[in-house]
PDB file of N, CA and C in Angstrom:
ATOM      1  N   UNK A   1       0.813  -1.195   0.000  1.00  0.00           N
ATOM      2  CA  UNK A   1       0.000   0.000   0.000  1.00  0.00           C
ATOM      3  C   UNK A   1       0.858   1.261   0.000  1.00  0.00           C
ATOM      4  N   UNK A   2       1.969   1.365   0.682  1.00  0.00           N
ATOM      5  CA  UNK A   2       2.911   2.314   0.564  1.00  0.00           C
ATOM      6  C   UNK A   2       3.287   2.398  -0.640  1.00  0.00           C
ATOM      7  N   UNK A   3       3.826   1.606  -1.379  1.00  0.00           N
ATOM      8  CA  UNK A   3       4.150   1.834  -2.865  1.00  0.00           C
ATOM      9  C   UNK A   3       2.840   2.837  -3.759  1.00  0.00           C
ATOM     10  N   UNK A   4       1.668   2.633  -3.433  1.00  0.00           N
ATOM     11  CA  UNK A   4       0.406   2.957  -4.273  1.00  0.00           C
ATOM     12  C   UNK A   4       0.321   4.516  -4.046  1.00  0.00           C
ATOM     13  N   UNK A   5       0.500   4.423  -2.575  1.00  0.00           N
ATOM     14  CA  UNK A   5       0.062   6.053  -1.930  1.00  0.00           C
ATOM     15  C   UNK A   5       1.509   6.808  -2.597  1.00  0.00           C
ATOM     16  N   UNK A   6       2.781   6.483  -2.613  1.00  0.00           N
ATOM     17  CA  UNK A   6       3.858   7.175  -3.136  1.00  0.00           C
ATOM     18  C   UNK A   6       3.333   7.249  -4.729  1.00  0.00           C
ATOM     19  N   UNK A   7       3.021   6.131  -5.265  1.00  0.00           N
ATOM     20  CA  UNK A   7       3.017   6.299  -6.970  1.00  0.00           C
ATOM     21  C   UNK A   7       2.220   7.610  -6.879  1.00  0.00           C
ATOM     22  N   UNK A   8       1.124   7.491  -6.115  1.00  0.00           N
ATOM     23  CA  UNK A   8      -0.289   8.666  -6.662  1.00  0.00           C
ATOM     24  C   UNK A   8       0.257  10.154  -6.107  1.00  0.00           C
ATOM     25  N   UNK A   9       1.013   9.729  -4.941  1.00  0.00           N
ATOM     26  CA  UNK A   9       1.745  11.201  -4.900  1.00  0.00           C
ATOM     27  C   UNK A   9       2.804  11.679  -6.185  1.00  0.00           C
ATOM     28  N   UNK A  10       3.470  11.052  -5.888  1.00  0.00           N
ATOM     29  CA  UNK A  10       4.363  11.345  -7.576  1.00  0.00           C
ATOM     30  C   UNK A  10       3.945  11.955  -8.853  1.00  0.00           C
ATOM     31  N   UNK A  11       2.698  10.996  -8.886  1.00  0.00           N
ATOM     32  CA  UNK A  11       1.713  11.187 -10.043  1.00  0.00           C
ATOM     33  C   UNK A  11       1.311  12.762 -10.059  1.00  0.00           C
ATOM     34  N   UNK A  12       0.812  13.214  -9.149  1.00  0.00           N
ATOM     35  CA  UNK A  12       0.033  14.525  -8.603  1.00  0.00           C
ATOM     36  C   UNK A  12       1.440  15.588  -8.821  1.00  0.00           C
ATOM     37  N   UNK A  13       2.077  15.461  -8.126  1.00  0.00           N
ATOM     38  CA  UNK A  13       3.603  16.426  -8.114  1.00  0.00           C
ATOM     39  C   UNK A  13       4.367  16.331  -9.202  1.00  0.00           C
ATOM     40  N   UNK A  14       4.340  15.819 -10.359  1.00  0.00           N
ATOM     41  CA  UNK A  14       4.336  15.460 -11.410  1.00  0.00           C
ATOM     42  C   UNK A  14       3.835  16.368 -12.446  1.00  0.00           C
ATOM     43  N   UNK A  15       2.481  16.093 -11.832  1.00  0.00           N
ATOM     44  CA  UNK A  15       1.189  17.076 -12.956  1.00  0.00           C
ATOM     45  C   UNK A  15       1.479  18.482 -12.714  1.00  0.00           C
ATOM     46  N   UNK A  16       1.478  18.590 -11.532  1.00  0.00           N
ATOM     47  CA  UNK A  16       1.334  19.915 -10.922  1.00  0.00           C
ATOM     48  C   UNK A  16       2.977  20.651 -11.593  1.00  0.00           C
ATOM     49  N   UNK A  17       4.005  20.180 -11.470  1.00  0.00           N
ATOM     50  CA  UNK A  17       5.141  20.352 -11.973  1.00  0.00           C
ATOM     51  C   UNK A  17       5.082  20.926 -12.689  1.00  0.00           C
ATOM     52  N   UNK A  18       4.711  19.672 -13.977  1.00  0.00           N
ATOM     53  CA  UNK A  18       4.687  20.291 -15.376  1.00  0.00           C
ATOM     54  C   UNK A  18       3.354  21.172 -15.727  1.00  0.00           C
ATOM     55  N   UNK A  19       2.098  21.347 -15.311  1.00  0.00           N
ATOM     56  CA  UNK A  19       1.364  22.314 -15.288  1.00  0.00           C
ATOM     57  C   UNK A  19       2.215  23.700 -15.240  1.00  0.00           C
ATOM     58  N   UNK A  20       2.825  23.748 -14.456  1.00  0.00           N
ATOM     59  CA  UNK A  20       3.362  24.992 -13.953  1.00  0.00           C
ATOM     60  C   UNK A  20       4.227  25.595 -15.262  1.00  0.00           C
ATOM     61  N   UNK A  21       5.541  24.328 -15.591  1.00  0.00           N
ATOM     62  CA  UNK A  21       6.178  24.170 -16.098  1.00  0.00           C
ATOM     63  C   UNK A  21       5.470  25.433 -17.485  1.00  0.00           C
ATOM     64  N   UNK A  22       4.633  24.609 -18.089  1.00  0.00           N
ATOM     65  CA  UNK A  22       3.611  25.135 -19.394  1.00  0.00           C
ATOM     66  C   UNK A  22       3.051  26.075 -19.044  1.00  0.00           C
ATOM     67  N   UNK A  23       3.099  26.385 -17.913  1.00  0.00           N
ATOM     68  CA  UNK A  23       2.484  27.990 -17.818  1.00  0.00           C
ATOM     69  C   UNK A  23       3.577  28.711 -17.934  1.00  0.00           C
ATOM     70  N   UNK A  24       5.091  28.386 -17.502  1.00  0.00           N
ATOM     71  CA  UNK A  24       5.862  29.369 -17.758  1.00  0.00           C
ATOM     72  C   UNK A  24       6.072  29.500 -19.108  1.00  0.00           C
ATOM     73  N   UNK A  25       5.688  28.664 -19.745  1.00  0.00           N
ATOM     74  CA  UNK A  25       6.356  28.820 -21.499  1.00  0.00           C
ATOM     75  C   UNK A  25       5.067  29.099 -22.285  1.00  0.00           C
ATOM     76  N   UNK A  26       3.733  29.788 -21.579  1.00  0.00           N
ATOM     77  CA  UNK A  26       2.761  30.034 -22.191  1.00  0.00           C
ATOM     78  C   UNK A  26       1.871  28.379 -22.861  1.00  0.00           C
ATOM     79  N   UNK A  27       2.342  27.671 -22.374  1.00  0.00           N
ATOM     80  CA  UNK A  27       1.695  26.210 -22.523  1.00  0.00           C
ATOM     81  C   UNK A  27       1.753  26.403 -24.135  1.00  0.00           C
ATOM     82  N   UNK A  28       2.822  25.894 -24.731  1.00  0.00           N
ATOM     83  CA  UNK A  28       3.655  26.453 -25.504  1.00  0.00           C
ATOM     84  C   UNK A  28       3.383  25.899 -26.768  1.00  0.00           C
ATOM     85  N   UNK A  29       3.178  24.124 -27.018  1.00  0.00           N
ATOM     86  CA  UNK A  29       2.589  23.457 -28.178  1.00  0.00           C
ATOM     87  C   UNK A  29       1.015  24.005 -28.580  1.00  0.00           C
ATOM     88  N   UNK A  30       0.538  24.605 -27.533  1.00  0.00           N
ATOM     89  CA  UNK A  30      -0.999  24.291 -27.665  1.00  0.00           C
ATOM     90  C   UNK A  30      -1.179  26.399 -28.411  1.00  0.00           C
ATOM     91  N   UNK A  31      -1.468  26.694 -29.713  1.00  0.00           N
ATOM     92  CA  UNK A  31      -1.463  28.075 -30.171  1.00  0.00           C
ATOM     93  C   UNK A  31      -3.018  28.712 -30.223  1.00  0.00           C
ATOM     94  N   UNK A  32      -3.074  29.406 -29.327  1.00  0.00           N
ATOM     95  CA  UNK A  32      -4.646  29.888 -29.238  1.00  0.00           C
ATOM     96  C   UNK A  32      -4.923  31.772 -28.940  1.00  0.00           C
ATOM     97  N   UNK A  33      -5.341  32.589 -29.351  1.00  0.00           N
ATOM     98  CA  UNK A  33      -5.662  33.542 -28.736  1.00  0.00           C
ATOM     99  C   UNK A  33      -5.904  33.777 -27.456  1.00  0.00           C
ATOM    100  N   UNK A  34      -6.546  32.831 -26.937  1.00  0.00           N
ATOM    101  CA  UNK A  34      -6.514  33.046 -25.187  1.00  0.00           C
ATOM    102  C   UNK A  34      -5.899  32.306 -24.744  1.00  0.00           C
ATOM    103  N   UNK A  35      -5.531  32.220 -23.432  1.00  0.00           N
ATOM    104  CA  UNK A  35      -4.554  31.960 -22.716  1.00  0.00           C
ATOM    105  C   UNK A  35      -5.257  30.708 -22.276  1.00  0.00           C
ATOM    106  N   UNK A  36      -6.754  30.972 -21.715  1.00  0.00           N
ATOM    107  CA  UNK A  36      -7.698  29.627 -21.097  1.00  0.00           C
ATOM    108  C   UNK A  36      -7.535  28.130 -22.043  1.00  0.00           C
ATOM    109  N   UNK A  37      -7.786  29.185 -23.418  1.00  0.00           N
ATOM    110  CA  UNK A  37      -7.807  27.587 -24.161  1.00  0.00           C
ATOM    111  C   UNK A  37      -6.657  27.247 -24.179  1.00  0.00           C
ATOM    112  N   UNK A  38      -5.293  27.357 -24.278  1.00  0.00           N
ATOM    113  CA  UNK A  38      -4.287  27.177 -24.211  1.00  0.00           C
ATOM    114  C   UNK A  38      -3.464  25.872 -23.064  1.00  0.00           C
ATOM    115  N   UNK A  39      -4.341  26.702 -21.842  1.00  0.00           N
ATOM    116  CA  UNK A  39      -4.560  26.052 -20.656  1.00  0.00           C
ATOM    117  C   UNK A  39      -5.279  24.808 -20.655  1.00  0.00           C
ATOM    118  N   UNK A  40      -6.201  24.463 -20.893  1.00  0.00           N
ATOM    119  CA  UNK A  40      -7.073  23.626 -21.391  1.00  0.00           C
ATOM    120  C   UNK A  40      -6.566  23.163 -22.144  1.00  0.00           C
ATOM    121  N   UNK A  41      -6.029  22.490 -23.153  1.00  0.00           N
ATOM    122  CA  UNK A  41      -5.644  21.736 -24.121  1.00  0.00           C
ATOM    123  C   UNK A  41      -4.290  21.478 -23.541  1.00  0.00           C
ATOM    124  N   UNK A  42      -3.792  21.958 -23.002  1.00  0.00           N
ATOM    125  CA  UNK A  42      -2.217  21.488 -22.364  1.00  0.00           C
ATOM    126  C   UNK A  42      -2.805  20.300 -20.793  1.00  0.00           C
ATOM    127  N   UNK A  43      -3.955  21.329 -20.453  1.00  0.00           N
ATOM    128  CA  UNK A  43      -4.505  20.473 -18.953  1.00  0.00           C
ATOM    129  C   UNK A  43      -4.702  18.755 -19.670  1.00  0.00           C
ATOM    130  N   UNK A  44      -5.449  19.010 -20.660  1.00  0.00           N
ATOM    131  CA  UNK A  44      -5.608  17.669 -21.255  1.00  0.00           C
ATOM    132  C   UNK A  44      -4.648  16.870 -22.037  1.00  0.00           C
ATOM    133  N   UNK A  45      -3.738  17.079 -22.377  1.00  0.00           N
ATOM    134  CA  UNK A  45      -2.738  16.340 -22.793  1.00  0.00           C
ATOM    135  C   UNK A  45      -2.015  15.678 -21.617  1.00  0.00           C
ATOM    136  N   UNK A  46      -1.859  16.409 -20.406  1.00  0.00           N
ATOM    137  CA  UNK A  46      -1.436  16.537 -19.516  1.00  0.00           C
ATOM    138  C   UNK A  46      -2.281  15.016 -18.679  1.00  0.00           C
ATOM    139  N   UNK A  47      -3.557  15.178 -18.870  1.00  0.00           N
ATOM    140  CA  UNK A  47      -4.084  14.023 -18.413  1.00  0.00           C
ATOM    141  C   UNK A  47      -4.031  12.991 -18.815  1.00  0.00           C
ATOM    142  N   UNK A  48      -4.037  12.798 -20.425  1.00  0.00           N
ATOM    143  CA  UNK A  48      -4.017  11.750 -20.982  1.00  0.00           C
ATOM    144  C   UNK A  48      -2.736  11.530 -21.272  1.00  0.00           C
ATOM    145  N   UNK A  49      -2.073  11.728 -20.837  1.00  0.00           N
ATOM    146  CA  UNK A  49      -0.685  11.761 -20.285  1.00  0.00           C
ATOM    147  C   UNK A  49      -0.645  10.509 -19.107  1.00  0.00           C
ATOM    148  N   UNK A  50      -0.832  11.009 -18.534  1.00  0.00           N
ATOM    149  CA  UNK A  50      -1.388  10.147 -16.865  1.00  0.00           C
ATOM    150  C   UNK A  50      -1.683   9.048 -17.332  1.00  0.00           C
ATOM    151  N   UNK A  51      -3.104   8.739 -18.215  1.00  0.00           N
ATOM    152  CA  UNK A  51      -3.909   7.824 -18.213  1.00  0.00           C
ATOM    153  C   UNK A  51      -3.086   7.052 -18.762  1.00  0.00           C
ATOM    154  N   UNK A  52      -1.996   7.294 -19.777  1.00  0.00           N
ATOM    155  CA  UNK A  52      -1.082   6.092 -20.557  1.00  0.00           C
ATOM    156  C   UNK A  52      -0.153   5.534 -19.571  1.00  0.00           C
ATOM    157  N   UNK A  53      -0.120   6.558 -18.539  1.00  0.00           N
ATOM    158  CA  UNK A  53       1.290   5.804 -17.617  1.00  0.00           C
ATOM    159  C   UNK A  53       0.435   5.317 -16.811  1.00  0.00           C
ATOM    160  N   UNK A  54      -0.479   5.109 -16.322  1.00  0.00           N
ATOM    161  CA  UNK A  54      -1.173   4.488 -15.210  1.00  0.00           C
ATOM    162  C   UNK A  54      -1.639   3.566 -15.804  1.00  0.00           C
ATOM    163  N   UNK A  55      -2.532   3.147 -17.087  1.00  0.00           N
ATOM    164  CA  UNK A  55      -2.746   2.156 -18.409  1.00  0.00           C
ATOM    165  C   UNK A  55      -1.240   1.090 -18.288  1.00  0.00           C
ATOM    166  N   UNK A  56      -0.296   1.571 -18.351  1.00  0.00           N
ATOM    167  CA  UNK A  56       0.907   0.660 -18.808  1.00  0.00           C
ATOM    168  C   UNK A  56       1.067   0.185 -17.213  1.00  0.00           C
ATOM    169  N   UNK A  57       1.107   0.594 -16.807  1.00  0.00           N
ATOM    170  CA  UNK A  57       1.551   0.556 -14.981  1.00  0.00           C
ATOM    171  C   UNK A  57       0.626  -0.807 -14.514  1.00  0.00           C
ATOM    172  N   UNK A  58      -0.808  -1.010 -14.107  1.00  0.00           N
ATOM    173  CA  UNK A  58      -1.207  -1.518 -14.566  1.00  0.00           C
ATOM    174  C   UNK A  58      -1.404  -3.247 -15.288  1.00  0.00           C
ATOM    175  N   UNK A  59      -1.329  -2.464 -16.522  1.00  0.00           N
ATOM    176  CA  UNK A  59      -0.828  -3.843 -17.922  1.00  0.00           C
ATOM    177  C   UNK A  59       0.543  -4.840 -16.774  1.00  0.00           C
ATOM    178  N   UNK A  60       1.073  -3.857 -16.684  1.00  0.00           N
ATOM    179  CA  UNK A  60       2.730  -4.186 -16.424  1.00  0.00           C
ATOM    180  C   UNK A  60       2.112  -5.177 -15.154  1.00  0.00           C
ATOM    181  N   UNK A  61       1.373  -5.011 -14.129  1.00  0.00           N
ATOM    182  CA  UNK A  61       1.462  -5.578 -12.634  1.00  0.00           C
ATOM    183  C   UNK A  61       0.243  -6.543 -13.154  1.00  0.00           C
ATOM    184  N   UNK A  62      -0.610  -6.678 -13.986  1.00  0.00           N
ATOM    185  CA  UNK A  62      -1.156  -7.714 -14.615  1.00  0.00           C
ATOM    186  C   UNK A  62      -0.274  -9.305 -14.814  1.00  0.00           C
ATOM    187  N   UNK A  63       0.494  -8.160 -15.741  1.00  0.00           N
ATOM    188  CA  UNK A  63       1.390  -9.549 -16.511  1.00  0.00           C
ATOM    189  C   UNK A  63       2.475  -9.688 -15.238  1.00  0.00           C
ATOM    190  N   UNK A  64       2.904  -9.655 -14.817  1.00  0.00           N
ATOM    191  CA  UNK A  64       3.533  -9.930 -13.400  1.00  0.00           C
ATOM    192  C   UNK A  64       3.060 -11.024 -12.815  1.00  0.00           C
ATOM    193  N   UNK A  65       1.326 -10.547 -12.529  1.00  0.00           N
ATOM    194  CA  UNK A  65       0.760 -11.205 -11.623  1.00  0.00           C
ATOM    195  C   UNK A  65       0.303 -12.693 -12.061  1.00  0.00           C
ATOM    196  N   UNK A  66       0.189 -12.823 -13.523  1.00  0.00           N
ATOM    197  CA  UNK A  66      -0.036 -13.949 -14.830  1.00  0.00           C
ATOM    198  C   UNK A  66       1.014 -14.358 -14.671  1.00  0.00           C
ATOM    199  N   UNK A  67       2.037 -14.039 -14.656  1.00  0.00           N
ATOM    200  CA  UNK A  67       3.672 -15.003 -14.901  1.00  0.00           C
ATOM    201  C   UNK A  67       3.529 -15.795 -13.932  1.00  0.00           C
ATOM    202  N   UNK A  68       3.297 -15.308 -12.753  1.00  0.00           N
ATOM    203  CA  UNK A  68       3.553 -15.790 -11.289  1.00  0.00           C
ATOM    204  C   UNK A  68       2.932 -16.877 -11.269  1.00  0.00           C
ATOM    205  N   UNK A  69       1.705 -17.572 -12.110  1.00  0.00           N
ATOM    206  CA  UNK A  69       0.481 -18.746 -11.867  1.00  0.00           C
ATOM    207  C   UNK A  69       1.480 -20.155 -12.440  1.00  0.00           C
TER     208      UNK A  69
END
């Protein structure tokens, strides 16, 4: 359980990081007149971001848990 509560912290300090990160560079891939949408489309990459490493993470402790039988 310690391992889980560290991953999801990581995970979070992570996001928050690079959130920040893209705000200093004007969230920089994403080209919009406003700043919100900008924000928004970086927030979401940003998530589905997550979802692939937590997806593989996951997969990964699946097949672990299959080898082991």
């Amino acid at each position: 359980m310690k391992n889980a509560a560290r991953n999801a912290v990581c995970i979070i300090a992570g996001f928050v990081v690079l959130w920040y990160v893209g705000a200093m560079f004007n969230f920089f891939p994403f080209l919009a007149d406003d700043l919100a949408i900008r924000a928004v489309g970086f927030t979401g990459l940003l998530i589905v971001a997550v979802i692939v490493i937590c997806t593989c993470w996951i997969i990964t402790k699946l097949e672990e848990k299959n080898h082991g039988k």
